[in-house]
Protein backbone atom coordinates (compact mmCIF):
# COMPACT_ATOMS: atom_id res chain seq x y z
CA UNK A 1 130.29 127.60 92.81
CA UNK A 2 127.45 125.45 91.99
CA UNK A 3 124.27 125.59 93.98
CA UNK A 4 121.66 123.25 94.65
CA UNK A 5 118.83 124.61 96.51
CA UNK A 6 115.52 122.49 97.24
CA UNK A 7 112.33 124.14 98.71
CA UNK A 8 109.36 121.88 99.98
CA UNK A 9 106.64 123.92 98.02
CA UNK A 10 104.05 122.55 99.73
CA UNK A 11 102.97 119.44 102.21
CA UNK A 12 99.73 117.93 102.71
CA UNK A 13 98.06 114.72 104.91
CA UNK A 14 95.49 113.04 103.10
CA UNK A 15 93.05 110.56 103.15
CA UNK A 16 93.59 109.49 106.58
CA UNK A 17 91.93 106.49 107.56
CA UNK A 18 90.65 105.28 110.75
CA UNK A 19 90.44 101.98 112.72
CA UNK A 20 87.79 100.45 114.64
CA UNK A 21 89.39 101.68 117.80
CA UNK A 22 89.73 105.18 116.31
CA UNK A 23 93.02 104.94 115.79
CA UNK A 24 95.18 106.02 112.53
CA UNK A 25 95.36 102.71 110.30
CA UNK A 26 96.09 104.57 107.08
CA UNK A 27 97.35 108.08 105.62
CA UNK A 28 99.28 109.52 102.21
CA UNK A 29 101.56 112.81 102.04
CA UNK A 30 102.16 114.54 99.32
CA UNK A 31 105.00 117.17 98.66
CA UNK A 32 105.70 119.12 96.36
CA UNK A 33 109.74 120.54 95.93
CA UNK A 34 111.04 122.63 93.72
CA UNK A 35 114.76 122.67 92.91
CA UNK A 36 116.91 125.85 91.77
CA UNK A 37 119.82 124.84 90.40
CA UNK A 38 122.90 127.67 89.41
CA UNK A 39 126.31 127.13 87.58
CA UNK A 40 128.93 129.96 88.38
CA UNK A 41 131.54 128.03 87.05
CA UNK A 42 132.89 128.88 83.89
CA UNK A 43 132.93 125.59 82.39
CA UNK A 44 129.84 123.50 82.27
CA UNK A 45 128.93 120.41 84.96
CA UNK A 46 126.18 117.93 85.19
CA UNK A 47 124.82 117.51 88.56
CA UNK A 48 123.83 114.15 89.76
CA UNK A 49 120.78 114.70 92.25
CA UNK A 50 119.43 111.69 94.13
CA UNK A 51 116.07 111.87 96.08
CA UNK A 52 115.39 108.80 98.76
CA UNK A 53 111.62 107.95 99.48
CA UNK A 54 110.63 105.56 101.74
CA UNK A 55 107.15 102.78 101.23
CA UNK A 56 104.77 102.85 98.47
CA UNK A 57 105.24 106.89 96.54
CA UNK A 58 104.94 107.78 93.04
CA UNK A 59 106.51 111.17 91.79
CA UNK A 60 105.53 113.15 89.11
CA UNK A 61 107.77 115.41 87.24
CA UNK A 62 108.45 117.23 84.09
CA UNK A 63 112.51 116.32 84.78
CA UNK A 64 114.01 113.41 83.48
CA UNK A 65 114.75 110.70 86.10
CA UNK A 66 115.87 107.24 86.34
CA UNK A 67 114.70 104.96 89.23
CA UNK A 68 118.23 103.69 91.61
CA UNK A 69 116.04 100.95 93.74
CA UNK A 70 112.89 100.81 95.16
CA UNK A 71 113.42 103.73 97.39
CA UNK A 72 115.80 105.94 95.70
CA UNK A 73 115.48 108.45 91.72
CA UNK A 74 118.21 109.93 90.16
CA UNK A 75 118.12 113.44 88.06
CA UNK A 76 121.16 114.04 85.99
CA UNK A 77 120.82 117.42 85.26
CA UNK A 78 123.50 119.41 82.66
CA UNK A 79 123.89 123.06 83.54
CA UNK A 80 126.59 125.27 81.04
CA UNK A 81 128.62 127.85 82.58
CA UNK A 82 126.39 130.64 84.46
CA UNK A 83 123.22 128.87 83.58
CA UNK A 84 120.08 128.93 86.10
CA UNK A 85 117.50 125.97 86.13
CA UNK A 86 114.50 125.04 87.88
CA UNK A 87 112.65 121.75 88.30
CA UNK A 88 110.32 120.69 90.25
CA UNK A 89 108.20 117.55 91.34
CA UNK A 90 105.10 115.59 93.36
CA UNK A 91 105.51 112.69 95.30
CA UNK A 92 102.76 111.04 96.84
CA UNK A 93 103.94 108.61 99.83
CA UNK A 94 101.08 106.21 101.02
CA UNK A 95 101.17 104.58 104.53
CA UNK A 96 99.25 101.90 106.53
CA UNK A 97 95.98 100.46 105.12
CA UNK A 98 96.94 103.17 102.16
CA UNK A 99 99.83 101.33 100.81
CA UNK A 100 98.44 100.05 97.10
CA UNK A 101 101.96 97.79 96.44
């Protein structure tokens, strides 16, 4: 009765860096999701929707959020009966020679 749908919106591999052996050293993803969210309930709920990334990311969003531990956001999200919502977000996940933390 309440749905939770996430859609990667997009995916790219960036900024990939090389060795001197011409191997990968270094490389950053970035997604991009979007979350529909739908109450058919007839009383109203808050959904509690955790997102785990792993190594050095930074996420940009619009939605409220609150940071669990170093891998790991929260979004508490309040939907009334039969109310839709959409959010969405960025997070940018850097690996090898990348990593900035």
């Amino acid at each position: 009765e309440v749905m939770v749908k996430p859609t990667l919106m997009d995916w790219q591999k960036l900024d990939i860096k090389y060795d001197q052996w011409g191997g990968v050293a270094g490389w950053t993803i970035k997604e991009a999701w979007q979350f529909e969210l739908q109450n058919s309930k007839d009383i109203d709920v808050v959904l509690d929707i955790r997102s785990n990334f792993a190594g050095d990311w930074e996420l940009k969003t619009d939605a409220k959020y609150e940071k669990v531990d170093a891998g790991k956001v929260k979004f508490v999200l309040p939907l009334k009966s039969r109310e839709k919502k959409t959010f969405t977000y960025e997070v940018t996940t850097r690996y090898g020679t990348n990593v900035t933390r």
